[in-house]
C-alpha atoms as a PDB file:
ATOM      1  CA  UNK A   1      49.778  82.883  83.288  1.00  0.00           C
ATOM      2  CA  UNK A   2      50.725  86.648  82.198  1.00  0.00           C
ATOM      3  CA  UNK A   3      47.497  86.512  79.915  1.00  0.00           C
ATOM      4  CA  UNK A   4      45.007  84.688  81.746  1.00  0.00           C
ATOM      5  CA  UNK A   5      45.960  87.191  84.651  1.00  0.00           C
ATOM      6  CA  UNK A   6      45.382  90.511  81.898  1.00  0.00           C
ATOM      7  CA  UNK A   7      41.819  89.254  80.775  1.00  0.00           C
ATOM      8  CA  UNK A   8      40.503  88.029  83.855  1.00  0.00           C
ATOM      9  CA  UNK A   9      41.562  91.669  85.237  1.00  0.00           C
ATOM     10  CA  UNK A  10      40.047  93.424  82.110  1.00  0.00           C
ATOM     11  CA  UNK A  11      36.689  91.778  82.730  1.00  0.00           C
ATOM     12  CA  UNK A  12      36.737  92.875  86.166  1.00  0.00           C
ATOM     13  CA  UNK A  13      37.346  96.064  84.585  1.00  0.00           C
ATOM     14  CA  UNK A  14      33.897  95.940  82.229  1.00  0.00           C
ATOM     15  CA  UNK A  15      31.834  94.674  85.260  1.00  0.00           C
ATOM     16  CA  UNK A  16      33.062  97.267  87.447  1.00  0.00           C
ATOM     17  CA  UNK A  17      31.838  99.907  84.278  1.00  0.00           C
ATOM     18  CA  UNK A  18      28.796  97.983  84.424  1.00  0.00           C
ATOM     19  CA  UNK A  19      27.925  98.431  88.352  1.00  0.00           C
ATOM     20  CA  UNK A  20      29.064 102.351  88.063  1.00  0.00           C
ATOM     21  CA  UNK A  21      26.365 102.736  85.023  1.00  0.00           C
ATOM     22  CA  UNK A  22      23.770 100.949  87.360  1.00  0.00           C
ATOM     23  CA  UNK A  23      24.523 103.303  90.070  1.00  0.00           C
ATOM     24  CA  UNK A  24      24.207 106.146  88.501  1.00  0.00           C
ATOM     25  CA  UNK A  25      21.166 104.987  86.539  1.00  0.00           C
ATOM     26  CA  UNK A  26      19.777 104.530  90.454  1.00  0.00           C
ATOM     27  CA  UNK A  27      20.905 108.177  90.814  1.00  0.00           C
ATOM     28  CA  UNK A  28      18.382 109.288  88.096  1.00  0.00           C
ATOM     29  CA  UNK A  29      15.243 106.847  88.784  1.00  0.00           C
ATOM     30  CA  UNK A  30      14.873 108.385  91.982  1.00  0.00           C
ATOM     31  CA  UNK A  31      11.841 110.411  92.829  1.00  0.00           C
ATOM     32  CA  UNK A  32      11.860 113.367  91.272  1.00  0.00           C
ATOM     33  CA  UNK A  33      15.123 113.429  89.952  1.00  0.00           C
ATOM     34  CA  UNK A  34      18.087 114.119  91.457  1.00  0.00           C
ATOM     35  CA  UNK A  35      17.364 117.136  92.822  1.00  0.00           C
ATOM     36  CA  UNK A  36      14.576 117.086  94.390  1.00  0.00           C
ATOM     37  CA  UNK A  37      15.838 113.899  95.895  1.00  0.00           C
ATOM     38  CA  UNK A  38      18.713 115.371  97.786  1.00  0.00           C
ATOM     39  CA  UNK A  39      17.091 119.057  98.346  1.00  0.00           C
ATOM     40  CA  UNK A  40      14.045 117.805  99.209  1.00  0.00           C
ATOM     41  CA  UNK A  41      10.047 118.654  98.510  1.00  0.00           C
ATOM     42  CA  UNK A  42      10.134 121.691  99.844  1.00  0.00           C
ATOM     43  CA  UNK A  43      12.683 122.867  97.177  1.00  0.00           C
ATOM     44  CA  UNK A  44      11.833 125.342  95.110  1.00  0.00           C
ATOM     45  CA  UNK A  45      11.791 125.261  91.280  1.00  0.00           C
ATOM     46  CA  UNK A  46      14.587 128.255  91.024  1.00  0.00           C
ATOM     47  CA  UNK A  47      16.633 126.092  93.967  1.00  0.00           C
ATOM     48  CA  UNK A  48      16.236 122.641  91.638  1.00  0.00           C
ATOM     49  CA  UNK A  49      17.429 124.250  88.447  1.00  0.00           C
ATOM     50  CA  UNK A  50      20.840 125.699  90.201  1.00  0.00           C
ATOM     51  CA  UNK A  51      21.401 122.588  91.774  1.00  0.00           C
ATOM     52  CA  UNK A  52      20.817 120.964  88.686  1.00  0.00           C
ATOM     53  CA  UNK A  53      23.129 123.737  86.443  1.00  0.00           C
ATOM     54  CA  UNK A  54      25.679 123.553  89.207  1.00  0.00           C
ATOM     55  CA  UNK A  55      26.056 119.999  89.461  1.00  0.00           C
ATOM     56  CA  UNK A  56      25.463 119.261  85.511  1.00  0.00           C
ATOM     57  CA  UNK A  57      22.266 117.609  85.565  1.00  0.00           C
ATOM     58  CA  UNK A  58      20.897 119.854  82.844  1.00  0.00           C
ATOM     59  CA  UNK A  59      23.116 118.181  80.503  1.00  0.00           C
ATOM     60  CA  UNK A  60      21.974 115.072  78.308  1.00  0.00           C
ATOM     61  CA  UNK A  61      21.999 111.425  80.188  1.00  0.00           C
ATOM     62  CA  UNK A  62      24.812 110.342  78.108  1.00  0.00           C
ATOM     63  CA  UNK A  63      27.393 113.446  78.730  1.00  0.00           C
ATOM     64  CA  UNK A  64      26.219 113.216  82.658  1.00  0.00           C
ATOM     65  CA  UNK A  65      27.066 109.841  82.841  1.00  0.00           C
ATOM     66  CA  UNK A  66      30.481 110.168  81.146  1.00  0.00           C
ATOM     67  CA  UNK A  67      31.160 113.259  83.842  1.00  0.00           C
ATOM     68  CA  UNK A  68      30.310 111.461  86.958  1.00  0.00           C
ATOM     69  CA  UNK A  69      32.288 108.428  85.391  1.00  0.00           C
ATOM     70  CA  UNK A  70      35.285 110.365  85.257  1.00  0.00           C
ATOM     71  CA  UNK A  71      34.602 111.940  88.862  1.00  0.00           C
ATOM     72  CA  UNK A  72      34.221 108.656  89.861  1.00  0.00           C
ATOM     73  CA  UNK A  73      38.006 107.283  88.603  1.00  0.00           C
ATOM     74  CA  UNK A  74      39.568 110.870  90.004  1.00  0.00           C
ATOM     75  CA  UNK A  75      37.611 109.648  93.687  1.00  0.00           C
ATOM     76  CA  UNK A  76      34.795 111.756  93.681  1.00  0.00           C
ATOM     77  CA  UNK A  77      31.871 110.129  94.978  1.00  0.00           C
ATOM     78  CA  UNK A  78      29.217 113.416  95.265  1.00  0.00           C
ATOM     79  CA  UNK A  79      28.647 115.409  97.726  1.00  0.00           C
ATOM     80  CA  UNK A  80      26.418 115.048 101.039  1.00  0.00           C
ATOM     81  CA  UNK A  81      24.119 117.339 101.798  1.00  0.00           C
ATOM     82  CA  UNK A  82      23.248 115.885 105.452  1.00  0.00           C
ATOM     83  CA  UNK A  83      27.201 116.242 106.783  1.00  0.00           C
ATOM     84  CA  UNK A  84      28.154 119.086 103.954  1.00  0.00           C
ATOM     85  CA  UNK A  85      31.353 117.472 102.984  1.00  0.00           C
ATOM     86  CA  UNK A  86      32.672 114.764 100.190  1.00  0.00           C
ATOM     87  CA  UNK A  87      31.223 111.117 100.267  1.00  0.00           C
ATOM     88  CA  UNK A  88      34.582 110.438  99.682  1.00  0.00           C
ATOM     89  CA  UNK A  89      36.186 112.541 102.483  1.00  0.00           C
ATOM     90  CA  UNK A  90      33.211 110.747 104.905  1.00  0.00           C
ATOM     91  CA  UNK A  91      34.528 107.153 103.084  1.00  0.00           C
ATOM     92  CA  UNK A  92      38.133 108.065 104.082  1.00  0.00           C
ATOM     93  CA  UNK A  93      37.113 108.496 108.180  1.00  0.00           C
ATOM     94  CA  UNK A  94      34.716 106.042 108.407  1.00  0.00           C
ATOM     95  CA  UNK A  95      36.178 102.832 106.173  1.00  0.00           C
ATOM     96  CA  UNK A  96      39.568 102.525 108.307  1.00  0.00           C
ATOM     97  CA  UNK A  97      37.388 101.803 111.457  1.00  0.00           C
ATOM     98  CA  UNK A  98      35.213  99.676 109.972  1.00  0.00           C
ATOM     99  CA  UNK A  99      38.022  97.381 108.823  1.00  0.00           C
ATOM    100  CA  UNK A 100      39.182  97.588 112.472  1.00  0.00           C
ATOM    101  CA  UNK A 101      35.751  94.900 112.870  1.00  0.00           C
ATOM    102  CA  UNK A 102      35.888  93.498 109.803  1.00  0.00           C
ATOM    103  CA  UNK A 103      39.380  92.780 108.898  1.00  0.00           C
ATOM    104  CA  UNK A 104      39.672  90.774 112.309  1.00  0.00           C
ATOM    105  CA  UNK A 105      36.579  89.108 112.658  1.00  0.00           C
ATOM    106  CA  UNK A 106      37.206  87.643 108.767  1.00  0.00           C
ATOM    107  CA  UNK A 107      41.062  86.470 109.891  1.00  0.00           C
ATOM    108  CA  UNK A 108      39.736  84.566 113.230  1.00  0.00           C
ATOM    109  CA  UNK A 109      36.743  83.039 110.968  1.00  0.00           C
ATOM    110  CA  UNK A 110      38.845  81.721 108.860  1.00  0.00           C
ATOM    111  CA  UNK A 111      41.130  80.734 111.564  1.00  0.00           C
ATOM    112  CA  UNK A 112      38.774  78.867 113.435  1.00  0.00           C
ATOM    113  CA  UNK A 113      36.659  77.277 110.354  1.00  0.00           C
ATOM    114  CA  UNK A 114      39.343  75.896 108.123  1.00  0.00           C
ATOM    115  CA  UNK A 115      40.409  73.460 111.331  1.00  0.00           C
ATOM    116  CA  UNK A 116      36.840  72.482 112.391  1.00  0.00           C
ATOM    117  CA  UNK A 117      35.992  71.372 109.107  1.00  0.00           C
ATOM    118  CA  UNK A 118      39.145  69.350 108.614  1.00  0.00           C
ATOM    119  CA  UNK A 119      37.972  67.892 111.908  1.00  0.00           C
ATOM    120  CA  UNK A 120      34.316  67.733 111.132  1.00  0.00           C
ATOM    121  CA  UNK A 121      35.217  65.517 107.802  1.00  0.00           C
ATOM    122  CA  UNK A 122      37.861  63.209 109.752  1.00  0.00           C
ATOM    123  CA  UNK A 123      34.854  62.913 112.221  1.00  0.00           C
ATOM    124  CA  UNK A 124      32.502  62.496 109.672  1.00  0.00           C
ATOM    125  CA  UNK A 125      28.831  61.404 111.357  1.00  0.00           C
ATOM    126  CA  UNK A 126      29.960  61.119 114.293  1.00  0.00           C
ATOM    127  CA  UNK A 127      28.304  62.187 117.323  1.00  0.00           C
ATOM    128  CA  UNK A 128      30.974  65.197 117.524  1.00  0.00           C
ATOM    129  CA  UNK A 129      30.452  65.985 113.612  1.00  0.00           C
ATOM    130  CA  UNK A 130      26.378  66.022 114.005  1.00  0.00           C
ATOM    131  CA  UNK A 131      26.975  68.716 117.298  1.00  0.00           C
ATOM    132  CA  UNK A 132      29.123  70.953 115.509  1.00  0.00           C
ATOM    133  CA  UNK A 133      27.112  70.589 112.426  1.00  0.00           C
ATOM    134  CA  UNK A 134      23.782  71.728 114.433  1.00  0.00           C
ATOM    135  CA  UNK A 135      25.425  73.895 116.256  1.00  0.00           C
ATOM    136  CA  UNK A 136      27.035  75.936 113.036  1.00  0.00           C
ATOM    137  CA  UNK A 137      23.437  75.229 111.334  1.00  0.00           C
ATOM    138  CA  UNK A 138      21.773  77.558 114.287  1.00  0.00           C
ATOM    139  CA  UNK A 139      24.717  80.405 113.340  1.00  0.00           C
ATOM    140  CA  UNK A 140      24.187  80.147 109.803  1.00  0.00           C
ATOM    141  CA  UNK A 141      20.571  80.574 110.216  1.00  0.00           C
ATOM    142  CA  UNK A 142      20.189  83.393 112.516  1.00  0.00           C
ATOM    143  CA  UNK A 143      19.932  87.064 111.237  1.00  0.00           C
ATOM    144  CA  UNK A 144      23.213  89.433 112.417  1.00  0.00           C
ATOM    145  CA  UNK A 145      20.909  91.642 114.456  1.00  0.00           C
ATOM    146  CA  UNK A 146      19.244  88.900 116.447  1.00  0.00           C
ATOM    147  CA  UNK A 147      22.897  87.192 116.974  1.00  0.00           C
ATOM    148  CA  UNK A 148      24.120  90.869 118.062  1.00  0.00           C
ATOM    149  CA  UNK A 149      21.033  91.290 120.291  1.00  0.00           C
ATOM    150  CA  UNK A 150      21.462  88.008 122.089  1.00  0.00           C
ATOM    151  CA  UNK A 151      25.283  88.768 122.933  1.00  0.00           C
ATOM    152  CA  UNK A 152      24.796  92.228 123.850  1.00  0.00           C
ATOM    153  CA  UNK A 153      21.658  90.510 126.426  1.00  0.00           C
ATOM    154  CA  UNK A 154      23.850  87.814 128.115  1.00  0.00           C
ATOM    155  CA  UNK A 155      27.586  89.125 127.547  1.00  0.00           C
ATOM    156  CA  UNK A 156      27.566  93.113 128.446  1.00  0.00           C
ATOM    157  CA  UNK A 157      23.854  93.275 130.587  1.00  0.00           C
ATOM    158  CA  UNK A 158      23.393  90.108 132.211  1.00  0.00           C
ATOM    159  CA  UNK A 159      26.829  88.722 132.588  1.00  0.00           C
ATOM    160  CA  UNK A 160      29.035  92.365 132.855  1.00  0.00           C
ATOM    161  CA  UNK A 161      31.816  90.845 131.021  1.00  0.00           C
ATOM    162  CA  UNK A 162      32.213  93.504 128.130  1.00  0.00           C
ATOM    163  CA  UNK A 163      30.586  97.018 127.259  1.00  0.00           C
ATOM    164  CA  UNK A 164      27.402  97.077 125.349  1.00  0.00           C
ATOM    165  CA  UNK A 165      27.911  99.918 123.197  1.00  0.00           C
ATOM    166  CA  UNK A 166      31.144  99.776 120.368  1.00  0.00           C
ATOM    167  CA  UNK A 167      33.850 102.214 121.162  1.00  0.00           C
ATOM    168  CA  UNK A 168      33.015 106.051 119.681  1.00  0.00           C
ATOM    169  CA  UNK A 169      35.439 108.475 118.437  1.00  0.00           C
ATOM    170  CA  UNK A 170      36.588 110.044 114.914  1.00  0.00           C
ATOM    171  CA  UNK A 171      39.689 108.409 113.803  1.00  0.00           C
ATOM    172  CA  UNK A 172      41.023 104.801 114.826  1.00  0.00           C
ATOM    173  CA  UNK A 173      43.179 105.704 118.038  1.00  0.00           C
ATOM    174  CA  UNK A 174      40.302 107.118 119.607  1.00  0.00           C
ATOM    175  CA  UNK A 175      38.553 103.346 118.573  1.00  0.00           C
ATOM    176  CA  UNK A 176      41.939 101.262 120.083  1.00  0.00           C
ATOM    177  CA  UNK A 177      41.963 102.992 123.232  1.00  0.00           C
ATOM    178  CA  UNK A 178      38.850 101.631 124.196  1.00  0.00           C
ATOM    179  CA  UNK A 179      39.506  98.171 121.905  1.00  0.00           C
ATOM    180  CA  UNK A 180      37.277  96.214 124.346  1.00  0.00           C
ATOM    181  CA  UNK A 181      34.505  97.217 122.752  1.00  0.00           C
ATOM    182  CA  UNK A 182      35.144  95.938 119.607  1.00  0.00           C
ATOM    183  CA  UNK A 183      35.133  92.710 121.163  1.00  0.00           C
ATOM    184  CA  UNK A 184      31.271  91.654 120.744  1.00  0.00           C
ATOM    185  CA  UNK A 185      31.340  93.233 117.144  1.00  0.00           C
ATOM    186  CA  UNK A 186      33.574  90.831 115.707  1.00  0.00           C
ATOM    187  CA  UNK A 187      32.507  87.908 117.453  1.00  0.00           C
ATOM    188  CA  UNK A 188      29.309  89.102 115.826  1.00  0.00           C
ATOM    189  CA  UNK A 189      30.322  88.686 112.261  1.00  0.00           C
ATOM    190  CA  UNK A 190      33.092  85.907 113.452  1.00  0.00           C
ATOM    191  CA  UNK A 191      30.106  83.842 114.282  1.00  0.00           C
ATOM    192  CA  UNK A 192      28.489  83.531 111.521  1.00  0.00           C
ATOM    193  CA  UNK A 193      31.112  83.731 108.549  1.00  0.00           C
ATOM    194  CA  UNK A 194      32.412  80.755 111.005  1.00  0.00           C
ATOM    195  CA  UNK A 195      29.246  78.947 110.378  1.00  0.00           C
ATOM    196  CA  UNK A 196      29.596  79.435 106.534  1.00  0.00           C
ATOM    197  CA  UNK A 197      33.223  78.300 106.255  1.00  0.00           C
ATOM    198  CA  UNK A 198      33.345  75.429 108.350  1.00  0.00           C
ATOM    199  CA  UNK A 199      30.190  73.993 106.290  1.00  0.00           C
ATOM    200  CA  UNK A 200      31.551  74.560 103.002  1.00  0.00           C
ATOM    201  CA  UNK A 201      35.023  73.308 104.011  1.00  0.00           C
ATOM    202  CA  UNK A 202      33.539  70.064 105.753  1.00  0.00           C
ATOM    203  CA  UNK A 203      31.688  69.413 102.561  1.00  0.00           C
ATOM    204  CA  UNK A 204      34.923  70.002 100.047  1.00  0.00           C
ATOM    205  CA  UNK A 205      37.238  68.012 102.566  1.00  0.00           C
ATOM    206  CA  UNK A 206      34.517  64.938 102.718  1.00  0.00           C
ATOM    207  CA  UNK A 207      34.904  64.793  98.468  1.00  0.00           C
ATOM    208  CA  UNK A 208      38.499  64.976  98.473  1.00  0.00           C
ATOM    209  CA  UNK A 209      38.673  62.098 101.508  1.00  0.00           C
ATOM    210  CA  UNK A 210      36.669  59.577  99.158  1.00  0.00           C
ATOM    211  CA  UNK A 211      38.966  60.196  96.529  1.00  0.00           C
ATOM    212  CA  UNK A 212      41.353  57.353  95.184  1.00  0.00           C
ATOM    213  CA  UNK A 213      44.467  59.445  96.162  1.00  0.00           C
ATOM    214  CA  UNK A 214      43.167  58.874  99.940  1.00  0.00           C
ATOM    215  CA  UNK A 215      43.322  55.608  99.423  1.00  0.00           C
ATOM    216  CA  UNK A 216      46.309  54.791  97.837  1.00  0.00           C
ATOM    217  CA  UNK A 217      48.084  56.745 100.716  1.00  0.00           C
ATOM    218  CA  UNK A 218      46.452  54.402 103.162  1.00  0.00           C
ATOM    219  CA  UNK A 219      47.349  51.992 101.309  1.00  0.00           C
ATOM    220  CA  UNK A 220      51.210  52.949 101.214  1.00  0.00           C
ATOM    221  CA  UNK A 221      50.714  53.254 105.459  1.00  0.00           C
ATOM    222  CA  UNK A 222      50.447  57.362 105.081  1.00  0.00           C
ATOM    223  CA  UNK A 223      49.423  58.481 108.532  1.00  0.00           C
ATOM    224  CA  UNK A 224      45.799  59.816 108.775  1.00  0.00           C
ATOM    225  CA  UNK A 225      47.448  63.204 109.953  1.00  0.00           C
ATOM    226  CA  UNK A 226      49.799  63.577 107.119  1.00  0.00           C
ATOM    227  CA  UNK A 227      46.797  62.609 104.790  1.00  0.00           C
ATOM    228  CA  UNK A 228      44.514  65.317 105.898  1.00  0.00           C
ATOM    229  CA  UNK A 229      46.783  67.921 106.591  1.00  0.00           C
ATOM    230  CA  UNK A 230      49.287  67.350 103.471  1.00  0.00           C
ATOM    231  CA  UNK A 231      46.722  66.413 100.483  1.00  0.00           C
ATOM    232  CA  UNK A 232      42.933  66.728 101.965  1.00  0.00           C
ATOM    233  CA  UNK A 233      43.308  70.385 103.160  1.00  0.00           C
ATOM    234  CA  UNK A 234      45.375  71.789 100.060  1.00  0.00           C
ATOM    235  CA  UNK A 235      42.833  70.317  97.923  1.00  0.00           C
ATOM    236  CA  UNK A 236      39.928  71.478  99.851  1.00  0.00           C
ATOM    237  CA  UNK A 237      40.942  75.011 100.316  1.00  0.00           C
ATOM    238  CA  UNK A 238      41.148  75.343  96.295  1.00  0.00           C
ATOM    239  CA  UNK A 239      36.958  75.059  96.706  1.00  0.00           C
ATOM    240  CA  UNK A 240      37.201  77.154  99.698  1.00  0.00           C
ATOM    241  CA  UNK A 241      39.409  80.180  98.109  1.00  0.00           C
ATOM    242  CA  UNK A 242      36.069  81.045  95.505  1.00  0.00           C
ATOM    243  CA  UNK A 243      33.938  81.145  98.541  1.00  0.00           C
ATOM    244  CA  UNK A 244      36.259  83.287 100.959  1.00  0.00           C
ATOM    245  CA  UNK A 245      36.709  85.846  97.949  1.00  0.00           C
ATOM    246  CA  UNK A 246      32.939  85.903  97.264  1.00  0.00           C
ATOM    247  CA  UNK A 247      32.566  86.389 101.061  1.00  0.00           C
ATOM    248  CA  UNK A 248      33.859  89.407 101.155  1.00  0.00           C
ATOM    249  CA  UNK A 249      31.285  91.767 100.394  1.00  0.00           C
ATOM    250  CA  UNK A 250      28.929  89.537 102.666  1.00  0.00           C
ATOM    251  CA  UNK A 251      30.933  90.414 105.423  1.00  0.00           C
ATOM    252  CA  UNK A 252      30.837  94.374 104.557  1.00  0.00           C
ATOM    253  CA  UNK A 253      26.772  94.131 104.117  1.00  0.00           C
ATOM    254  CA  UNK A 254      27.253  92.444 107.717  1.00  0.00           C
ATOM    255  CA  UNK A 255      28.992  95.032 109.096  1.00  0.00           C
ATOM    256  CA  UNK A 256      26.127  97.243 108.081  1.00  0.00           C
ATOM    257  CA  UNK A 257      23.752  95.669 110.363  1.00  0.00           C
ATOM    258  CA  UNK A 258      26.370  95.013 113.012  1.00  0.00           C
ATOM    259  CA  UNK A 259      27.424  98.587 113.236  1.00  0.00           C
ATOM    260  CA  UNK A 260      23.496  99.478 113.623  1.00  0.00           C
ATOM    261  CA  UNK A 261      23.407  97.702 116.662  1.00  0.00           C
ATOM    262  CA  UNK A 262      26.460  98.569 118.530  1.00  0.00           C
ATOM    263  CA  UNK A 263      25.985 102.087 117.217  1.00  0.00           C
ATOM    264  CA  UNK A 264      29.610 101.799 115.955  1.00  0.00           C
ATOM    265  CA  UNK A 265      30.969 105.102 113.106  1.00  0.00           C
ATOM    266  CA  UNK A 266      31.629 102.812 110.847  1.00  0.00           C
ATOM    267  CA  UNK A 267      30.785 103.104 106.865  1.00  0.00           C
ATOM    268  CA  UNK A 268      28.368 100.537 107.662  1.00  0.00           C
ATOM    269  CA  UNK A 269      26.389 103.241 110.306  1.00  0.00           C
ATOM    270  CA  UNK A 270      26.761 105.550 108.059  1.00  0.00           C
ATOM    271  CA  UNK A 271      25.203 104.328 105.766  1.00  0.00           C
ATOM    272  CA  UNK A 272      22.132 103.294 107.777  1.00  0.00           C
ATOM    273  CA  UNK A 273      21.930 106.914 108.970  1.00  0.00           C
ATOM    274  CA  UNK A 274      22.327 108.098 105.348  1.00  0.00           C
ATOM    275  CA  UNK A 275      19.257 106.142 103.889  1.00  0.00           C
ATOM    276  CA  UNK A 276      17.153 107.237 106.835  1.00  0.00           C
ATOM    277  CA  UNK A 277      17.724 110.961 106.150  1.00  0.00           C
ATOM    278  CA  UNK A 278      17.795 110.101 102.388  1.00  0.00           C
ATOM    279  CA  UNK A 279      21.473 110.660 101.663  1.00  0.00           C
ATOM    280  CA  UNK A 280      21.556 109.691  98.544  1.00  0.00           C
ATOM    281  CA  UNK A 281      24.820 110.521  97.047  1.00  0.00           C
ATOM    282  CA  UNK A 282      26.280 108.255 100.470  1.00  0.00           C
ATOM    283  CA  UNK A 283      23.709 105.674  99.746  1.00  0.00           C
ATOM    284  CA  UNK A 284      25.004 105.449  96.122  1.00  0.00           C
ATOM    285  CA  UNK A 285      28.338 105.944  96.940  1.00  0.00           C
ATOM    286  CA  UNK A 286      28.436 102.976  99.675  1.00  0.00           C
ATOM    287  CA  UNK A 287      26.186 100.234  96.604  1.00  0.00           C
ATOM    288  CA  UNK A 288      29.819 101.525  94.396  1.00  0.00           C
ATOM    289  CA  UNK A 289      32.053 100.660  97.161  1.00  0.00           C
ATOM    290  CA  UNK A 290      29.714  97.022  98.222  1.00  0.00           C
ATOM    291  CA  UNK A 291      29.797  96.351  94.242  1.00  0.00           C
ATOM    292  CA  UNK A 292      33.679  96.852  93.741  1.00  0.00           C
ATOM    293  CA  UNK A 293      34.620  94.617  96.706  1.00  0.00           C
ATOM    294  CA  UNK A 294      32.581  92.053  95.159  1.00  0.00           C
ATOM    295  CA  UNK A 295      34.299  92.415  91.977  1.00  0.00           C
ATOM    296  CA  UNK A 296      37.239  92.351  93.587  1.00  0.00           C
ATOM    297  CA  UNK A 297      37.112  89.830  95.564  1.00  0.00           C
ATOM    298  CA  UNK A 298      35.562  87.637  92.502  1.00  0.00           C
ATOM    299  CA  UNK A 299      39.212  88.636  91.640  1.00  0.00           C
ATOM    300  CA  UNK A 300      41.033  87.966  94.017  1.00  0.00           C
ATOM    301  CA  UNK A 301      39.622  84.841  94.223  1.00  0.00           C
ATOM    302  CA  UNK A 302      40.135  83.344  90.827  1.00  0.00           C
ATOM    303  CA  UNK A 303      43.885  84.674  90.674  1.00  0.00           C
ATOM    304  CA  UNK A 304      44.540  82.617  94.180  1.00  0.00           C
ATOM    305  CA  UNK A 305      42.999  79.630  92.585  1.00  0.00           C
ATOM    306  CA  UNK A 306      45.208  79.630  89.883  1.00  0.00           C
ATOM    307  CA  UNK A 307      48.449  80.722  91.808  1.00  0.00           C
ATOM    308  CA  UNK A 308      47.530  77.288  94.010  1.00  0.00           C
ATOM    309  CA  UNK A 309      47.017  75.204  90.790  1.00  0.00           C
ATOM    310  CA  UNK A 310      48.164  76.253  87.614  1.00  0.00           C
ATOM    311  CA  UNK A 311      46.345  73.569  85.901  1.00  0.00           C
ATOM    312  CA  UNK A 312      43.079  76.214  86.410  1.00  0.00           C
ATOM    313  CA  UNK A 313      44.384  78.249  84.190  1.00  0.00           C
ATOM    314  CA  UNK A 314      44.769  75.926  81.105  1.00  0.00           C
ATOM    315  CA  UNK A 315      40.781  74.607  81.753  1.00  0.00           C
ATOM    316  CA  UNK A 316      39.578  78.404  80.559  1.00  0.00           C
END
């Protein structure tokens, strides 16, 4: 166990090297350089070549990278010209409140999907299996923004129930005193990592009930209950643990979109703003943080799979 869990986390390690070196490589195909990225056109030669000299991008490609890679492992993400302060000062405001949408819209998916699917496969093509199917076909399908647009229309405008706008502030008590708000954000995201769950886990729970196990519990007079609950679902969620790790960074590239729309100060809006005003070292610094939670939760992931069946671990 002790080994498989040491290499699986060193080639997490490599891959992560891997995504910084394509990041920073992004850093340098830009436009004219770094510099005249971030400055701008209207830079003048004498302003490129101290930004360059103080930031070290008159050094060779291979010493630069080694520098930033080290800046990156001490926390330093660059430095943004737009807000004049630390991408990684601007990570440390903005991250905690977007987990406040993230975090709880990703609980109450899972919450919600890992029953329905146990229902939908004990149901199986049955009139109550084909509406839940269509209706979490419709979720699946439909982009964040249109599924934030259509809640915002009939929820806050037309029916008054909840505020349009997310909650505004700088740090996370300003964003709980007025928690209402975050209400139609995470139903936002809930909606549609619902959709994804409760497909995948009707699928894996469907395979596992044709299995010869099933049957020899009916056969022993098992209740259908005990059979689903006690031996379909365990087995199941060992399918569904890969997907709910490698969900995780679809959930933060949701929250992207989702903070757009509600005009929530989130990482996620910040981001948006940051590519609009060409913000690169935020842009860059945002693709580091998006790759590393899908690295981690590729992680994360496999080490779950194994602590639920050990007999993973002897297969690789």
């Amino acid at each position: 166990m002790l080994i498989y869990v040491v290499r699986r986390i060193g080639q997490s390690v490599v891959v992560l090297l891997v995504v910084a070196l394509i990041v920073f490589l992004l850093l340098h195909f830009l436009p004219g350089g770094p510099a005249r990225a971030i400055l701008g056109a209207r830079a003048t030669p004498q302003e490129v070549h101290n930004f360059n000299v103080a930031n070290g991008y008159n050094k060779p490609v291979v010493v630069q990278y080694f520098d930033w890679l080290s800046q990156l492992l001490h926390g330093h993400l660059g430095f943004s010209q737009k807000y004049n302060e630390s991408v990684s000062s601007l990570f440390a405001t903005d991250l905690p409140k977007s987990l406040l949408i993230t975090v709880p819209a990703f609980v109450v998916a899972l919450l919600v999907a890992l029953p329905t699917g146990l229902f939908q496969a004990s149901r199986r093509n049955k009139f109550v299996d084909h509406v839940i199917t269509a209706v979490s076909l419709v979720f699946y399908s439909m982009p964040v923004f249109w599924l934030a647009l259509l809640l915002i229309l009939y929820v806050a405008v037309d029916g008054h129930l909840l505020p349009p706008e997310a909650p505004q502030g700088t740090s996370v008590g300003q964003i709980l005193a007025h928690a209402n708000g975050l209400i139609l954000p995470i139903a936002t995201l809930s909606l549609i990592t619902i959709a994804l769950f409760t497909r995948y886990l009707r699928s894996a729970a469907i395979d596992n009930l044709l299995q010869d196990y099933v049957r020899t519990a009916k056969a022993k007079g098992v209740s259908n209950r005990r059979i689903l609950w006690g031996h379909v679902f365990k087995n199941a969620l060992l399918s569904t643990v890969t997907l709910v790790g490698l969900a995780l960074p679809g959930v933060v590239s949701g929250a992207v979109v989702t903070e757009t729309v509600f005009n929530y100060p989130g990482v996620g809006y910040l981001f948006w703003t940051s590519a609009q005003s060409r913000d690169y070292p935020v842009v860059l610094g945002f693709l580091m943080l998006v790759g590393a939670a899908t690295v981690v939760g590729s992680l994360l992931a496999d080490l779950s799979l194994v602590a639920l069946d050990p007999r993973i671990r002897l297969q690789k």
